[in-house]
C-alpha atoms as a PDB file:
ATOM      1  CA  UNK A   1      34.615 205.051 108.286  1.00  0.00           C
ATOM      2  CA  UNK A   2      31.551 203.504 107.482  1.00  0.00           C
ATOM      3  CA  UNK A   3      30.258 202.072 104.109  1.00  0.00           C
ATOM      4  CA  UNK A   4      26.736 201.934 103.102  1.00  0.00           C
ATOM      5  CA  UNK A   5      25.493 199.078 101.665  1.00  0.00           C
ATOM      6  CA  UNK A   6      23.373 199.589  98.787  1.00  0.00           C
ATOM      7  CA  UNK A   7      19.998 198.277  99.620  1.00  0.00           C
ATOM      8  CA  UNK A   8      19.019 194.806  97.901  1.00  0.00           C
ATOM      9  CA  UNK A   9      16.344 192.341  98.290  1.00  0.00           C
ATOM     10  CA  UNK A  10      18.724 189.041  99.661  1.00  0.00           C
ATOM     11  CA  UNK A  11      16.185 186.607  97.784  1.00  0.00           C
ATOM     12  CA  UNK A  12      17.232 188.268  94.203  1.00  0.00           C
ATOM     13  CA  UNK A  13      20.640 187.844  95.128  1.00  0.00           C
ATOM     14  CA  UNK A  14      20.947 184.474  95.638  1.00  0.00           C
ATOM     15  CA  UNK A  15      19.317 183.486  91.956  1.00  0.00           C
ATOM     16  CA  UNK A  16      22.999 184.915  91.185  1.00  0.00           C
ATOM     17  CA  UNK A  17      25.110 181.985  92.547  1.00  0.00           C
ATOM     18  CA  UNK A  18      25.769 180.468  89.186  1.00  0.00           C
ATOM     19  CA  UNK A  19      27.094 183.409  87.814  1.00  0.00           C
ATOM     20  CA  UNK A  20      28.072 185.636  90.678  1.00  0.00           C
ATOM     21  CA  UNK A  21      32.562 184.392  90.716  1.00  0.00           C
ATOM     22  CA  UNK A  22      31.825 186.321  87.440  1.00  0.00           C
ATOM     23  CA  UNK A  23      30.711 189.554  88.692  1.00  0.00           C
ATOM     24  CA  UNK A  24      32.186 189.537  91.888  1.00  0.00           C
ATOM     25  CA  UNK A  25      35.165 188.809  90.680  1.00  0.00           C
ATOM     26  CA  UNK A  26      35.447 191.761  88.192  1.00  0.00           C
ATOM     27  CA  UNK A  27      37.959 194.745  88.851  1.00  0.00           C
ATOM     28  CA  UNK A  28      37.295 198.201  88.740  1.00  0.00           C
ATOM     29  CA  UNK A  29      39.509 200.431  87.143  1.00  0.00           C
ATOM     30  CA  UNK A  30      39.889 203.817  86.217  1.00  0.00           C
ATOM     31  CA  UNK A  31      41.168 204.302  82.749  1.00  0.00           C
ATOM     32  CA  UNK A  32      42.202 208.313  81.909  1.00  0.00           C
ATOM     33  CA  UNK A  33      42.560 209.240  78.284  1.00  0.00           C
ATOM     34  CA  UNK A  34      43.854 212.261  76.600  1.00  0.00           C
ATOM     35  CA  UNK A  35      41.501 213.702  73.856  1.00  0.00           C
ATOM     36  CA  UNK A  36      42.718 216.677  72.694  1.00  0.00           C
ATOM     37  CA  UNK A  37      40.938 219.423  74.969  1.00  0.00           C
ATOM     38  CA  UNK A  38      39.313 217.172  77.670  1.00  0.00           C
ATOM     39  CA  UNK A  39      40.819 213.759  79.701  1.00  0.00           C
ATOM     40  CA  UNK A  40      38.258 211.147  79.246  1.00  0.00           C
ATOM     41  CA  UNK A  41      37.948 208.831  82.526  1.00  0.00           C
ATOM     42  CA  UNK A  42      36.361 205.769  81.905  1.00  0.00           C
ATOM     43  CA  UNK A  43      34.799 203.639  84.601  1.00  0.00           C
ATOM     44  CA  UNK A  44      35.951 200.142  83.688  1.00  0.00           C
ATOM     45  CA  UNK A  45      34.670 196.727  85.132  1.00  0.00           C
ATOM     46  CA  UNK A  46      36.202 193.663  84.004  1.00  0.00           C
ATOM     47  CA  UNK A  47      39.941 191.380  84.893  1.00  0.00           C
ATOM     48  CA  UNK A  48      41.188 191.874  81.257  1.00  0.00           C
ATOM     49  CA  UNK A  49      42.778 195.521  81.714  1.00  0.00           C
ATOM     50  CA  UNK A  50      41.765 197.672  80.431  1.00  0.00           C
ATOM     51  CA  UNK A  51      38.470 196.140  78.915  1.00  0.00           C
ATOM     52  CA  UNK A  52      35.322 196.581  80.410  1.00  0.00           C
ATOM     53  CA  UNK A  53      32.419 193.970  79.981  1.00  0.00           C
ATOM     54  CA  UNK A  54      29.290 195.905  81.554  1.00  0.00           C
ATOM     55  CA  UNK A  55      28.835 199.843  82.850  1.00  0.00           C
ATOM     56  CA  UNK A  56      28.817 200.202  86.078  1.00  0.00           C
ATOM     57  CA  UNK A  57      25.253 201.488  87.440  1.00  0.00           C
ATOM     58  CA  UNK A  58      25.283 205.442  88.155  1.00  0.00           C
ATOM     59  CA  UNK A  59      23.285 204.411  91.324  1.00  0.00           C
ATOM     60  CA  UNK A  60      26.610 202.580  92.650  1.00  0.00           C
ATOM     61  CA  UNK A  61      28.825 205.355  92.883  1.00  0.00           C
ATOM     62  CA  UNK A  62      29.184 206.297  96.317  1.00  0.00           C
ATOM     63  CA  UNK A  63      31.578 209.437  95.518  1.00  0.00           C
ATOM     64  CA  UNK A  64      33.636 210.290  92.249  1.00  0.00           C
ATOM     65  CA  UNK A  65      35.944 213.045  92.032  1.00  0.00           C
ATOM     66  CA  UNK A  66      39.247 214.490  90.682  1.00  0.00           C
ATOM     67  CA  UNK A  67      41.727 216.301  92.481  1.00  0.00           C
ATOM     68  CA  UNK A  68      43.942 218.980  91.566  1.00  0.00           C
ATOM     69  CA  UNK A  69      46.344 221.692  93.225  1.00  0.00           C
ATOM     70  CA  UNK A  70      43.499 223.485  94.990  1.00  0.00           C
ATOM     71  CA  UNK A  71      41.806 220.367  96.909  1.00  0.00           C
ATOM     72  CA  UNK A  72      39.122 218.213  94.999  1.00  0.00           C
ATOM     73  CA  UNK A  73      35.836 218.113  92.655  1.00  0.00           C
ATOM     74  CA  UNK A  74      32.961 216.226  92.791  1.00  0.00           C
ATOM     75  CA  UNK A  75      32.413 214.447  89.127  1.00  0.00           C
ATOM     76  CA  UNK A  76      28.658 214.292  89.047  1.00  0.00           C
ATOM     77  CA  UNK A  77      28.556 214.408  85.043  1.00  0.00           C
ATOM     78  CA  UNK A  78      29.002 210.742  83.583  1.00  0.00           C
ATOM     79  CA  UNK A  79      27.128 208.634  80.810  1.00  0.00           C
ATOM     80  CA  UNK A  80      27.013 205.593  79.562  1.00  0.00           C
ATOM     81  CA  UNK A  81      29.404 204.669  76.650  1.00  0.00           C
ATOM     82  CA  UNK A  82      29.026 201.223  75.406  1.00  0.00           C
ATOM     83  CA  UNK A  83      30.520 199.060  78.378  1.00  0.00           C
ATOM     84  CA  UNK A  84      32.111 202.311  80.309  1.00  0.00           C
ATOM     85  CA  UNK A  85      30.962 204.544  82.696  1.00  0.00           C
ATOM     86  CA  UNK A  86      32.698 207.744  81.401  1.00  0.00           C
ATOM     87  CA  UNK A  87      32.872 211.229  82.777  1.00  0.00           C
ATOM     88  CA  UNK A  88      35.348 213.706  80.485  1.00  0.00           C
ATOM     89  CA  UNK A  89      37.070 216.572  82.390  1.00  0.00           C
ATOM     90  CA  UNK A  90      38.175 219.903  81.299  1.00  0.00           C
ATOM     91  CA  UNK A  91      42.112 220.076  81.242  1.00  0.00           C
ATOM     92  CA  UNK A  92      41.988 223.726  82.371  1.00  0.00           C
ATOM     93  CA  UNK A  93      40.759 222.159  85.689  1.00  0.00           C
ATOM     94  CA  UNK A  94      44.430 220.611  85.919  1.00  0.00           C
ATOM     95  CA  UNK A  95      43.064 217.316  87.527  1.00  0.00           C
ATOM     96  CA  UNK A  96      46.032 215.556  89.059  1.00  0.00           C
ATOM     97  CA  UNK A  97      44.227 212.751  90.279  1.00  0.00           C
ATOM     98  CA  UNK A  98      40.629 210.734  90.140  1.00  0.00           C
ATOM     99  CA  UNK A  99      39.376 208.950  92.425  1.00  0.00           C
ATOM    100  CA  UNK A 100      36.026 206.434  92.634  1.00  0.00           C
ATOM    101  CA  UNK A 101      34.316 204.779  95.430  1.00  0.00           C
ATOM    102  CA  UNK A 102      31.007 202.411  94.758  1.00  0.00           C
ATOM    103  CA  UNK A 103      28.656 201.768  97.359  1.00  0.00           C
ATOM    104  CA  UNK A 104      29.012 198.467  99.324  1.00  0.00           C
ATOM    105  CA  UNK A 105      26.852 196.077  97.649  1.00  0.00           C
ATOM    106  CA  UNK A 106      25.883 192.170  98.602  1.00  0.00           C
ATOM    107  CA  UNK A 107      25.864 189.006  96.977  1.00  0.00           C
ATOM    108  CA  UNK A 108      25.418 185.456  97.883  1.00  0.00           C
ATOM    109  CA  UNK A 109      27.671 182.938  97.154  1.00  0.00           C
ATOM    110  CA  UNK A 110      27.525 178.800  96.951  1.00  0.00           C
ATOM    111  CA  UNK A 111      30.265 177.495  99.384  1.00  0.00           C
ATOM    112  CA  UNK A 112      31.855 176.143  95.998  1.00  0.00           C
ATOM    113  CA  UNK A 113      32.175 179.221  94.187  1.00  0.00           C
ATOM    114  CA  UNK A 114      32.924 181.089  97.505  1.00  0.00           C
ATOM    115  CA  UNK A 115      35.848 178.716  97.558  1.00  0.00           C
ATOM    116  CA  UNK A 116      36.953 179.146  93.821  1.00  0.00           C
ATOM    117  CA  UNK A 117      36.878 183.102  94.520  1.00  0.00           C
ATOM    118  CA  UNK A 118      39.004 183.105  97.945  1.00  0.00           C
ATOM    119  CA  UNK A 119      41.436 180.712  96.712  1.00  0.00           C
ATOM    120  CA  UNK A 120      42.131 183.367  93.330  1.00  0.00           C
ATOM    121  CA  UNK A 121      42.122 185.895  95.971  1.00  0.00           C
ATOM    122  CA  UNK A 122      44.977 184.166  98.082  1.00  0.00           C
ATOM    123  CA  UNK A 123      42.907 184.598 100.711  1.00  0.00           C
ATOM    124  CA  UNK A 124      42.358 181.274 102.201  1.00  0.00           C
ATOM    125  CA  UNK A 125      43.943 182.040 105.799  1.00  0.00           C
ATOM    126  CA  UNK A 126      41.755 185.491 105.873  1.00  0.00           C
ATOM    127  CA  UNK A 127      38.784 183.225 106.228  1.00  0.00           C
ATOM    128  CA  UNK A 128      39.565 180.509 108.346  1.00  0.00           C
ATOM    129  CA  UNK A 129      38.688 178.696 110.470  1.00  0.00           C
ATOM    130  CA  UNK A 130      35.344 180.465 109.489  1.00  0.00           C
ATOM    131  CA  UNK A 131      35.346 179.279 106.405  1.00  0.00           C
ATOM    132  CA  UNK A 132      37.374 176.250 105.239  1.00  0.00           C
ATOM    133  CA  UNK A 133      37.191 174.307 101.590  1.00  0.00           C
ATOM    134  CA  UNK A 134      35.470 171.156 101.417  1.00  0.00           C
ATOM    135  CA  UNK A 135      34.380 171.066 104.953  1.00  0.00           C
ATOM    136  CA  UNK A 136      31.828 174.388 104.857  1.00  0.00           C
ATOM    137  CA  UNK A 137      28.609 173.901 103.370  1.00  0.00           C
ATOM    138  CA  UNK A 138      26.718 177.014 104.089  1.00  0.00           C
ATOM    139  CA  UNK A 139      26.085 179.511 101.375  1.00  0.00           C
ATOM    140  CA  UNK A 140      28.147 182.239 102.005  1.00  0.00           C
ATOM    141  CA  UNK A 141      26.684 185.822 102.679  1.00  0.00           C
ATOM    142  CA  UNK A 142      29.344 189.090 101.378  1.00  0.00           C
ATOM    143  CA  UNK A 143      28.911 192.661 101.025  1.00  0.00           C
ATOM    144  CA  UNK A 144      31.539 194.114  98.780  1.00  0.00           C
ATOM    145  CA  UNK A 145      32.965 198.030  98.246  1.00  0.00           C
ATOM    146  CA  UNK A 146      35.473 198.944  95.927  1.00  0.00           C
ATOM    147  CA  UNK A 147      37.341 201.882  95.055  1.00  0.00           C
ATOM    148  CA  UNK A 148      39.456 202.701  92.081  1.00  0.00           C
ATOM    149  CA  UNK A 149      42.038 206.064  91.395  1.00  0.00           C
ATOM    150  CA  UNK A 150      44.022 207.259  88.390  1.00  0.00           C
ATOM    151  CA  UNK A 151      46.699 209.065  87.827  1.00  0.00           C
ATOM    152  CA  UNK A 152      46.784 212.030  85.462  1.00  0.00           C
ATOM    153  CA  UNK A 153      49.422 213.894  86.556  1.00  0.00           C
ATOM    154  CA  UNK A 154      52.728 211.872  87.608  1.00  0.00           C
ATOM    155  CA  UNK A 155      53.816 215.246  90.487  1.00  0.00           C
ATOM    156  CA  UNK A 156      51.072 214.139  92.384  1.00  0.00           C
ATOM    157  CA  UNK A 157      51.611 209.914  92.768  1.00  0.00           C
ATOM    158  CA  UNK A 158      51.718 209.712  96.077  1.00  0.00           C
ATOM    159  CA  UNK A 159      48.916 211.499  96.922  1.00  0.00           C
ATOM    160  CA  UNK A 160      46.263 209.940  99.479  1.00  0.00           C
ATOM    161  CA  UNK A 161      42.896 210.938  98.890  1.00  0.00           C
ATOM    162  CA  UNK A 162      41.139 209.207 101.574  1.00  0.00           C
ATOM    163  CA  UNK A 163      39.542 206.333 100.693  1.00  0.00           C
ATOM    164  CA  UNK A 164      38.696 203.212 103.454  1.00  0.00           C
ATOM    165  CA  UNK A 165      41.221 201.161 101.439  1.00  0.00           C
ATOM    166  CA  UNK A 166      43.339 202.416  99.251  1.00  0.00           C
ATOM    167  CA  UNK A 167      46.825 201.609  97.291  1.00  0.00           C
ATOM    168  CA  UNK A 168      48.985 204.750  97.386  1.00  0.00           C
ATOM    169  CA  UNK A 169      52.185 204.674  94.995  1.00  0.00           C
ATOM    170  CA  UNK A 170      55.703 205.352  96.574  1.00  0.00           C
ATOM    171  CA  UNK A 171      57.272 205.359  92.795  1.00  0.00           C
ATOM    172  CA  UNK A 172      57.076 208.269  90.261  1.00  0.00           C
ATOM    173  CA  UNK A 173      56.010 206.282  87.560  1.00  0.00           C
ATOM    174  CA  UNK A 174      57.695 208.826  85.499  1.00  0.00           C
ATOM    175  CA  UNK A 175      60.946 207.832  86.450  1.00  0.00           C
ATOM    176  CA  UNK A 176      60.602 203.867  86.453  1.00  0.00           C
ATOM    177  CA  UNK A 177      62.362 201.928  83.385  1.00  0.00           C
ATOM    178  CA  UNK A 178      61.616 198.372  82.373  1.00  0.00           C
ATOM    179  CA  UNK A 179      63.350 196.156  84.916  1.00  0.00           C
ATOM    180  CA  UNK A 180      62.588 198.898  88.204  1.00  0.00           C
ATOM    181  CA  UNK A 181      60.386 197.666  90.863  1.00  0.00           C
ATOM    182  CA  UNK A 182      56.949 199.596  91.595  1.00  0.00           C
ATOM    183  CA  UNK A 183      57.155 200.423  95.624  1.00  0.00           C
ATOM    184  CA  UNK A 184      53.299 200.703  96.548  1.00  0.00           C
ATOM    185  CA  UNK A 185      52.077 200.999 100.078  1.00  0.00           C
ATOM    186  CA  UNK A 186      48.341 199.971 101.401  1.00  0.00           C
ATOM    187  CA  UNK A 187      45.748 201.501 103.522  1.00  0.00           C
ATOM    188  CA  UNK A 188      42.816 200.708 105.262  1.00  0.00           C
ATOM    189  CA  UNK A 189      40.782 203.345 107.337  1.00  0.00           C
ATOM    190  CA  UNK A 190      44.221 205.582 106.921  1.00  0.00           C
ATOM    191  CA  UNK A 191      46.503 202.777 108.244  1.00  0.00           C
ATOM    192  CA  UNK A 192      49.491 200.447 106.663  1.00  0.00           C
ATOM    193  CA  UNK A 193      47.520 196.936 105.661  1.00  0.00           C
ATOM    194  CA  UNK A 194      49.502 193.771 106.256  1.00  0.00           C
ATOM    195  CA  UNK A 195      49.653 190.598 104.210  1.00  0.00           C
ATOM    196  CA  UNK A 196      47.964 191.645 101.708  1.00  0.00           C
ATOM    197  CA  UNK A 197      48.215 190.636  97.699  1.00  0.00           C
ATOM    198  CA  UNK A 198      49.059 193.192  95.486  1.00  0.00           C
ATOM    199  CA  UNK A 199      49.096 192.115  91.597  1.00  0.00           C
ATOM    200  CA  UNK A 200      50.246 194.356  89.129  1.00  0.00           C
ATOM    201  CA  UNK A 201      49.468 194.277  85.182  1.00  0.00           C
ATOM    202  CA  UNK A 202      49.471 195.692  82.140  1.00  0.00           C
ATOM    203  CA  UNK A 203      47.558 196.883  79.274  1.00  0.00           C
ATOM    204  CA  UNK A 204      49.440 195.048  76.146  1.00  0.00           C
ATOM    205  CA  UNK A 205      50.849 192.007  78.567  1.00  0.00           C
ATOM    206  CA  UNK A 206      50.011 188.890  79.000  1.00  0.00           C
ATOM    207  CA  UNK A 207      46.073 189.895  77.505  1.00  0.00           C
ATOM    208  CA  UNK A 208      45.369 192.580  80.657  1.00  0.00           C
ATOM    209  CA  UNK A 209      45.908 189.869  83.295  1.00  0.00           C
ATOM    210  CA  UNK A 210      47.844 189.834  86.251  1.00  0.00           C
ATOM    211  CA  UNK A 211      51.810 189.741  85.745  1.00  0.00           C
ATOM    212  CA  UNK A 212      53.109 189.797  89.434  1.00  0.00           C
ATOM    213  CA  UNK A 213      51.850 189.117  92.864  1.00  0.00           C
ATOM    214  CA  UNK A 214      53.366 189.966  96.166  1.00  0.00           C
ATOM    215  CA  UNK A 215      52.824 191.006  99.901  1.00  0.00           C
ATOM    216  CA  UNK A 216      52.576 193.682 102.091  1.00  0.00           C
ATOM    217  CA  UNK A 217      54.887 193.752 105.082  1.00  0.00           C
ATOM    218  CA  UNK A 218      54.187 195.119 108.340  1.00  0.00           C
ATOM    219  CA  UNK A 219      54.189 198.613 107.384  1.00  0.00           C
ATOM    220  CA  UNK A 220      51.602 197.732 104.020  1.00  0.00           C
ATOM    221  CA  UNK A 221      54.543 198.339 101.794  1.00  0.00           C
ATOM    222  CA  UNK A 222      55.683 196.037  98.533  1.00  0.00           C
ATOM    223  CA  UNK A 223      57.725 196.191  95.533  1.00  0.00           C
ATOM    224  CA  UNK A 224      56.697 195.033  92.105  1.00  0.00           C
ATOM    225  CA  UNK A 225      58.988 194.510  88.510  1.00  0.00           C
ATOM    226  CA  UNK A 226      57.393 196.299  85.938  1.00  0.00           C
ATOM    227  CA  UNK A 227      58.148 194.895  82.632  1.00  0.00           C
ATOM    228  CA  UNK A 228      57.391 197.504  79.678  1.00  0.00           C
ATOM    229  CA  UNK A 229      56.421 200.828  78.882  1.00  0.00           C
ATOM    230  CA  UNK A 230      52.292 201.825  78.806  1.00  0.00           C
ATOM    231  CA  UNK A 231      49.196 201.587  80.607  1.00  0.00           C
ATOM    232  CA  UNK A 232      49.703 199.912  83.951  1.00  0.00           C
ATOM    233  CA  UNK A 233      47.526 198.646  87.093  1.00  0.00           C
ATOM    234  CA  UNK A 234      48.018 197.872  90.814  1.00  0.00           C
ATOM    235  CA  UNK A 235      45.352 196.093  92.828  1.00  0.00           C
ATOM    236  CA  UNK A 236      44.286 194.218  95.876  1.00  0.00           C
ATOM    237  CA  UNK A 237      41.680 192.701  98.230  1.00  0.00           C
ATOM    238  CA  UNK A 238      40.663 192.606 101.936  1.00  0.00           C
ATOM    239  CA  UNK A 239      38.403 190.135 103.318  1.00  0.00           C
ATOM    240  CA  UNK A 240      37.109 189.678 107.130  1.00  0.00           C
ATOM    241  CA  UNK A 241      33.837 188.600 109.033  1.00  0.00           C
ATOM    242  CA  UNK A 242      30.947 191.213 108.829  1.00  0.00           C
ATOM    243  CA  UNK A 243      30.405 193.075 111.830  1.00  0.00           C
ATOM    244  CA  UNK A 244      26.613 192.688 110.513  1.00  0.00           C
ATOM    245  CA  UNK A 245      26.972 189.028 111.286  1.00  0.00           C
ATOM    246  CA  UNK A 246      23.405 188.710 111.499  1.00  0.00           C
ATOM    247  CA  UNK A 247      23.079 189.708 107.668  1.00  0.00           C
ATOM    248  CA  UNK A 248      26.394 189.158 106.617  1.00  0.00           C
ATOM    249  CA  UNK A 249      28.916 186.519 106.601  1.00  0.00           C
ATOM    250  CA  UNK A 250      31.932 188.807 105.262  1.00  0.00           C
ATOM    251  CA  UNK A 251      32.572 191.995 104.285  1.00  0.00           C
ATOM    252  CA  UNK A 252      35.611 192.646 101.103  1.00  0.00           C
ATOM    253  CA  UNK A 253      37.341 195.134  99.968  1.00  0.00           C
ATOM    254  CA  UNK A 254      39.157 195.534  96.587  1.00  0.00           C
ATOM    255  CA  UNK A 255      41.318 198.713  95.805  1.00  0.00           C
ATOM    256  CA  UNK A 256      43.570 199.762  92.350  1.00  0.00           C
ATOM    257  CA  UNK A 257      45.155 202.201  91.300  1.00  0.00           C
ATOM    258  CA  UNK A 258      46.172 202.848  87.245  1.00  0.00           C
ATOM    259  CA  UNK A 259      49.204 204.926  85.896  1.00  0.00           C
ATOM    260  CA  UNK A 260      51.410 205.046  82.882  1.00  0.00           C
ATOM    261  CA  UNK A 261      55.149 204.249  82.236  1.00  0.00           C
ATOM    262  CA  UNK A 262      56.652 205.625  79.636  1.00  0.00           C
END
């Protein structure tokens, strides 16, 4: 599958470098709400769950739509509500699902603050000998994509929708307790993704930050501990050298996917 990159002037970018671990870093999340008639789905960007700290641009969104029993709808009606993108749905459309994809976008990073971010990331061996702390120099060159899904309607959890990376739940939330593991499995382009980091968190623990790490085996499968009833998160990352290499340095990919335990 190919991802567009979102076209931006390279010599803006790199003004960025003393603040771009901040916005690179941030997660997106999707964030469902009941509100009497209507589900409110807020577009949230931020790594204290489930805050958000800016809007994401309208321009970014690559594809947004919800899913229900009769194959999927493309959201093209969202404003801006203080720091959230928001789009509100109908709940005679019986959306099971929502899903979000933004564009592929670049940055530029100091090979200090490149290091900071891989090394929060895990990520370390997924970049050398490319890339190694201390010893590269170089400013580092990354276009990032990221997609984001929420679940609305618990029958539907293991759903795949499609997306070039994507976290797919093998748990019914609905019937996890406090102490159960989460079993999640990951995709990229429609396959099981290996040694990958998959955090999980929560919205009234430890202030929206991660709670648990741990790694995909060989067929992109893990288990988490969830630890309380409410709004929860999954998420990860992919990292690898851009096939643009003439442009690019590397090319990341960052997935979640929210859901509620009673």
């Amino acid at each position: 599958m190919f991802i567009e990159i979102e076209a931006v002037n390279f010599s803006e970018i790199i003004v960025l470098c003393t603040s771009a671990l901040i916005i690179l870093g941030h997660n997106l999340w999707l964030v469902a709400k009941d509100e009497r008639d209507e589900i409110k789905i807020e577009v949230v960007t931020s790594d204290k769950f489930p805050e958000s700290d800016s809007a994401v641009k309208p321009t970014r969104i690559a594809d947004f739509r919800f899913f229900a029993e009769n194959g999927s709808i493309k959201i093209t009606d969202y404003k801006t509500e203080e720091n959230s993108l928001v789009a509100r749905l109908k709940k005679e459309e019986k959306a099971n699902l929502v899903a979000l994809e933004l564009f592929s976008h670049p940055i530029v990073l100091e090979a200090e603050k490149f290091a900071g971010y891989i090394k929060s990331e895990a990520a370390e061996t997924s970049v050398a000998p490319q890339f190694v702390e201390g010893e590269t120099t170089k400013a580092q060159r990354e276009s990032y994509a990221k997609f984001a899904k929420v679940l609305i309607d618990d029958n539907s959890f293991d759903k795949i929708v499609g997306q070039k990376f994507e976290i797919v739940l093998q748990s019914n939330p609905s019937e996890l307790k406090t102490g159960e593991k989460l079993k999640v499995k990951v995709l990229f382009d429609s396959k099981p993704s290996s040694n990958l980091r998959v955090s999980v968190g929560a919205e009234n623990l430890n202030g929206g930050k991660y709670l648990a790490h741990s790694q995909t085996d060989e067929n992109g499968l893990t288990e988490l501990e969830i630890f309380g009833a409410g709004r929860w998160f999954a998420r990860t990352h992919f990292i690898r050298p851009h096939f643009d290499s003439a442009n690019f340095d590397w090319e990341s990919f960052w997935a979640s996917v929210t859901f509620y335990i009673n």
